[in-house]
Protein backbone atom coordinates (compact mmCIF):
# COMPACT_ATOMS: atom_id res chain seq x y z
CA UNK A 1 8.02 15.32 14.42
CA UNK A 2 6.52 11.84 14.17
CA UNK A 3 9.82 10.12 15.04
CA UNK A 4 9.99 12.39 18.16
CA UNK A 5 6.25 11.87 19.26
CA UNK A 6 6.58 7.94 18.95
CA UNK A 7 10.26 7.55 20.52
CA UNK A 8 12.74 5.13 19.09
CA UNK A 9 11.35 3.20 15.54
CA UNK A 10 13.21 -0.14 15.17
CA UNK A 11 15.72 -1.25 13.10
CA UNK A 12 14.34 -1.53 9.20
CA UNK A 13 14.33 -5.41 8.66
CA UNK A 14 14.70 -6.00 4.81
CA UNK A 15 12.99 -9.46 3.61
CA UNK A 16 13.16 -10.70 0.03
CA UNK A 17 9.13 -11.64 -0.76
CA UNK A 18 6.99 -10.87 -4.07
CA UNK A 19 5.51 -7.66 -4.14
CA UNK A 20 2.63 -9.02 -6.10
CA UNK A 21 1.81 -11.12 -2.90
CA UNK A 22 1.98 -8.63 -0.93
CA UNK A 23 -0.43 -5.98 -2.37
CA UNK A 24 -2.87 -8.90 -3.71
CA UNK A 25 -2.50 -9.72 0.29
CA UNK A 26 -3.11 -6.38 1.77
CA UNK A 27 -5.94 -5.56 -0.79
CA UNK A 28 -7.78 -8.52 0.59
CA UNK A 29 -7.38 -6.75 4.23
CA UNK A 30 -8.32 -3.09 2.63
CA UNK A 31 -11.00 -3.46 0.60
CA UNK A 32 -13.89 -4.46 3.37
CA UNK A 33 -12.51 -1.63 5.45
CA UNK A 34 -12.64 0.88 2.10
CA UNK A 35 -16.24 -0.50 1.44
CA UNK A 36 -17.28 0.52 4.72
CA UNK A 37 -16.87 4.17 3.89
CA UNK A 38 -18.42 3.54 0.15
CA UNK A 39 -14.99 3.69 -1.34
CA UNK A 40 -13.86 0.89 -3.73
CA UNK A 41 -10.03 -0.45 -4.55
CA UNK A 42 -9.70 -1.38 -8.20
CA UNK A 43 -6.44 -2.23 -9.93
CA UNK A 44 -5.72 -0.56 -13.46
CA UNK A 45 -2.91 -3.05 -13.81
CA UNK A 46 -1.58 -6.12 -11.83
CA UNK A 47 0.89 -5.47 -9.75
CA UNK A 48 4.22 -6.84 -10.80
CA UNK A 49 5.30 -10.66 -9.63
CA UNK A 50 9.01 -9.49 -8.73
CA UNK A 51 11.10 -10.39 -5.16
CA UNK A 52 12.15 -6.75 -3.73
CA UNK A 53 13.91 -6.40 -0.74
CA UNK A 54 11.52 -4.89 1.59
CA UNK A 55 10.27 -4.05 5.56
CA UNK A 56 7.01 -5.29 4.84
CA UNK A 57 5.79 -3.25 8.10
CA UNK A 58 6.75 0.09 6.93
CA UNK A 59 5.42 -1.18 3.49
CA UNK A 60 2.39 -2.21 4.57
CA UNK A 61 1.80 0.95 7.29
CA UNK A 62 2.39 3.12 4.04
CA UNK A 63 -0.21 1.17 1.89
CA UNK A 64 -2.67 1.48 5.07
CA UNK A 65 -2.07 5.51 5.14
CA UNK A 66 -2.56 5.84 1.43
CA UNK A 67 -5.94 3.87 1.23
CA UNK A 68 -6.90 5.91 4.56
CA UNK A 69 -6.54 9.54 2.94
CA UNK A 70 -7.76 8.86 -0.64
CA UNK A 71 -11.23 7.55 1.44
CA UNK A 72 -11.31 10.05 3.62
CA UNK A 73 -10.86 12.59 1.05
CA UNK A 74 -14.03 11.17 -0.59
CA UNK A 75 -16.64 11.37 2.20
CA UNK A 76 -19.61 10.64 -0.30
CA UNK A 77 -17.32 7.36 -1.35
CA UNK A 78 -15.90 6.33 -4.66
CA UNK A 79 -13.18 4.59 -6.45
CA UNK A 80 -9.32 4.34 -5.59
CA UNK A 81 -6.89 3.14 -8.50
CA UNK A 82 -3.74 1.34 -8.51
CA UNK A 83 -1.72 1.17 -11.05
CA UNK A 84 1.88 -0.26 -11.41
CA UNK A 85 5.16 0.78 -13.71
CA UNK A 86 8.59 -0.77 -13.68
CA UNK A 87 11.37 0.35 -15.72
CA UNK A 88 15.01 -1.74 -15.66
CA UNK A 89 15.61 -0.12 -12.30
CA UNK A 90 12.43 1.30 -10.56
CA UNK A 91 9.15 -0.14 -9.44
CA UNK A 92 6.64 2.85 -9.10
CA UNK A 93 2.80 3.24 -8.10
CA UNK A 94 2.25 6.52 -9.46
């Protein structure tokens, strides 16, 4: 349904770039806007320093919704975790 309601999405553009940059990156942009609802981000864990091949748009647009829910599920504010896993072939934020 989303597809439809927004027309055409562009082409996925895959860029090599450290995935520890970019979430120490977008946590500096989503915290202030978290702490304006009462809502903290904390890390359990440091996100991995590895180069993925990623859209860092779609990446980051996923991050954004993520952070969005968890504070609006928590209208009295409060504390969002990340935490980070790799195995030989997976990175995961469970």
């Amino acid at each position: 349904m989303l597809g439809l309601t927004q027309g055409p999405q562009p082409a996925v553009v895959l860029s090599s770039s450290s995935y520890a940059d970019f979430v120490n990156h977008m946590l500096k942009e989503l915290r202030p806007e978290a702490a304006l609802k009462s809502a903290t981000i904390e890390l359990d864990n440091q996100p991995p320093d590895i180069s993925l091949l990623m859209d860092p748009r779609r990446l980051r647009r996923v991050l954004c919704n993520l952070i969005a829910n968890a504070t609006e599920a928590m209208p009295r504010g409060g504390k969002i975790t990340l935490r980070f896993r790799t195995t030989p072939k997976e990175l995961r934020d469970p």
